[in-house]
Protein backbone atom coordinates (compact mmCIF):
# COMPACT_ATOMS: atom_id res chain seq x y z
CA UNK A 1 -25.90 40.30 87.97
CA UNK A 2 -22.91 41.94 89.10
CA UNK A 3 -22.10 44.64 91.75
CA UNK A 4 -20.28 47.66 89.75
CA UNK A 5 -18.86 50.97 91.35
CA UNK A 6 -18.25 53.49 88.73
CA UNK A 7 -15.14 56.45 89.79
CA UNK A 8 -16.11 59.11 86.71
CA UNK A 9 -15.72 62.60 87.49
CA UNK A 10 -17.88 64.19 83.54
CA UNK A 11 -21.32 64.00 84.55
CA UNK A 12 -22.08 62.75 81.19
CA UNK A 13 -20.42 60.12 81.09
CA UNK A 14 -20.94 58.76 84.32
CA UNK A 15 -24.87 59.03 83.53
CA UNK A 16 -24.03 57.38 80.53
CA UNK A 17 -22.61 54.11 81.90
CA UNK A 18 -24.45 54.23 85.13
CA UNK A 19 -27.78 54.09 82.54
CA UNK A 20 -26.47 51.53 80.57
CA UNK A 21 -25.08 48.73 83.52
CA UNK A 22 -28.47 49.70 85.19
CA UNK A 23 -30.68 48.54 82.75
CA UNK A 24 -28.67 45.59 82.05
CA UNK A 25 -29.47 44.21 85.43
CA UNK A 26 -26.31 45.85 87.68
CA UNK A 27 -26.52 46.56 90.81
CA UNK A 28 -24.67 50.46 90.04
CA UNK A 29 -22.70 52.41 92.84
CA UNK A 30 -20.69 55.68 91.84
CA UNK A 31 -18.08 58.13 92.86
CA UNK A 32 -16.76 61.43 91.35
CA UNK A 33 -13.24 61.68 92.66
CA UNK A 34 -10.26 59.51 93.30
CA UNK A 35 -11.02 59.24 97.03
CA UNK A 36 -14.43 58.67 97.57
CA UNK A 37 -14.31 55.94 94.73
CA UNK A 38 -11.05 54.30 96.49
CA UNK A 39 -13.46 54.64 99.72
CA UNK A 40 -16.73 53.52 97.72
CA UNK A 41 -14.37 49.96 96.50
CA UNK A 42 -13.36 49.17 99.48
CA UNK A 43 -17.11 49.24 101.22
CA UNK A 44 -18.47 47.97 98.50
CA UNK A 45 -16.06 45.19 97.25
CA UNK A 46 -17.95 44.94 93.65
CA UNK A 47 -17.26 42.52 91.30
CA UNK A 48 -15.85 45.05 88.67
CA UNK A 49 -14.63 48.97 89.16
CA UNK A 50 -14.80 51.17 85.87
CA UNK A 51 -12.43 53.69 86.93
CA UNK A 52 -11.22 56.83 85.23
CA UNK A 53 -7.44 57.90 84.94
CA UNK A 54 -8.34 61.93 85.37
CA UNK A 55 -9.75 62.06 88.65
CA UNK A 56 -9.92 64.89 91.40
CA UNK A 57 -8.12 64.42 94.73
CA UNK A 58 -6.28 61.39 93.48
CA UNK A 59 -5.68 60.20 89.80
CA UNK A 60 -7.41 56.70 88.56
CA UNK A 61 -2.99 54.96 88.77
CA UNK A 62 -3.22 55.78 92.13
CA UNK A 63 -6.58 54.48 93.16
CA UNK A 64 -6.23 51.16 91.11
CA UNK A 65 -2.75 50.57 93.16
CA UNK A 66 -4.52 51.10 96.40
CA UNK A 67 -7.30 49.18 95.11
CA UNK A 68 -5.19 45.85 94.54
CA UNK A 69 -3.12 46.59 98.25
CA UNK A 70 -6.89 46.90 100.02
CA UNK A 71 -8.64 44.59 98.35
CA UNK A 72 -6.49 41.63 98.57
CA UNK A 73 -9.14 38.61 99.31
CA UNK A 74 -11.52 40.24 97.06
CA UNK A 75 -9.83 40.75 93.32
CA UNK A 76 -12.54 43.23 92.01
CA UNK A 77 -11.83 43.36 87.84
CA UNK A 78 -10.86 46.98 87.51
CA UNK A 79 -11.22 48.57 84.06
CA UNK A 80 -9.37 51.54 83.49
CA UNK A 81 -11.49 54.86 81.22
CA UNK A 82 -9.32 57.28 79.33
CA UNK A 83 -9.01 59.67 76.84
CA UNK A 84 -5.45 58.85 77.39
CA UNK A 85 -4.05 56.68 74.62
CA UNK A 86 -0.66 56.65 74.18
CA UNK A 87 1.30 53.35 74.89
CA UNK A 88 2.98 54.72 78.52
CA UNK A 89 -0.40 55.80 79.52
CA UNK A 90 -1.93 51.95 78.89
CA UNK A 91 1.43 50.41 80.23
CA UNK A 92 0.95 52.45 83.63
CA UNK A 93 -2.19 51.35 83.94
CA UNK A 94 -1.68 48.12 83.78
CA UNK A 95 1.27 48.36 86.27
CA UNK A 96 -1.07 49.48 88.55
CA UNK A 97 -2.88 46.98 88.29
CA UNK A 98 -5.60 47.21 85.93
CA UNK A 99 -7.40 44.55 83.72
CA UNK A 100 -8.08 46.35 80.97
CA UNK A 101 -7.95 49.72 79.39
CA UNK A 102 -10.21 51.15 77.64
CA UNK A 103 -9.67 55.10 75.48
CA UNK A 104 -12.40 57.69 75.75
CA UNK A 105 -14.81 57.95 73.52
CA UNK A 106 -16.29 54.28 73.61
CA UNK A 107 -19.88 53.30 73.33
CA UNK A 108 -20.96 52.59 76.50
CA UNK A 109 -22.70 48.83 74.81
CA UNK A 110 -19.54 47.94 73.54
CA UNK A 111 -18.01 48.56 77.20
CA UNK A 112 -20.88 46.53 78.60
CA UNK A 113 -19.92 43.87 76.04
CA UNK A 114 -16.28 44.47 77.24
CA UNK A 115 -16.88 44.12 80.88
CA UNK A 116 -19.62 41.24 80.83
CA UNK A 117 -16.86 39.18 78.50
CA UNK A 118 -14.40 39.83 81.63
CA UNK A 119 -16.99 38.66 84.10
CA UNK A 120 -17.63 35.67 82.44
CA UNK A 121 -13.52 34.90 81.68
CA UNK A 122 -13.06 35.65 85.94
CA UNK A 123 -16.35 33.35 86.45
CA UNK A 124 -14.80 30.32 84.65
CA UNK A 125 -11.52 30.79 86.06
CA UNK A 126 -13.14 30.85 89.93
């Protein structure tokens, strides 16, 4: 399946997701702050990053940007977690550079649903 790297910094919910993409197959790497999941991306190069916005160290904006400048041959999907939800908050994500946004709480199927539609859309376009 795919490669995912997971930057959560609430233990629950990164058990949560990491449980979930595990058992669907995923190969499952994770980080708890904004640098060591920037740091994790970039030796990794996964297929898709579920990245939070609140992050120790370095907030999930600034990771995603440096994401996009680092990983230029290798255009990971990067799906942005928040409890965030105002408009601004979605718009800067996607200015950084995300490919989707997603507000806190979710059930972690319907984000596997969410992310496996993306990997299929970025598989047909390849």
């Amino acid at each position: 399946m795919a490669k995912v790297v997971v930057v959560e910094d609430e233990p629950h919910i990164m058990t949560l997701i990491t449980t979930k993409f595990r058992n669907a197959g995923h190969e499952v790497h994770t980080a708890s702050d904004g640098p060591s999941g920037l740091a994790l991306a970039i030796e990794q190069a996964p297929d898709i990053i579920l990245l939070d916005v609140m992050l120790p160290g370095m907030d999930g904006y600034a990771v995603c940007s440096s994401i996009r400048e680092h990983l230029v041959d290798h255009r990971p999907i990067v799906v942005m977690l928040s409890a965030r939800s105002q408009v601004a908050d979605r718009q800067r994500g996607f200015e950084a550079g995300c490919d989707d946004y997603i507000v806190k709480p979710f059930r972690p199927a319907d984000l596997l649903t969410q992310v496996t539609e993306l990997l299929d859309r970025k598989s047909a376009s390849d």
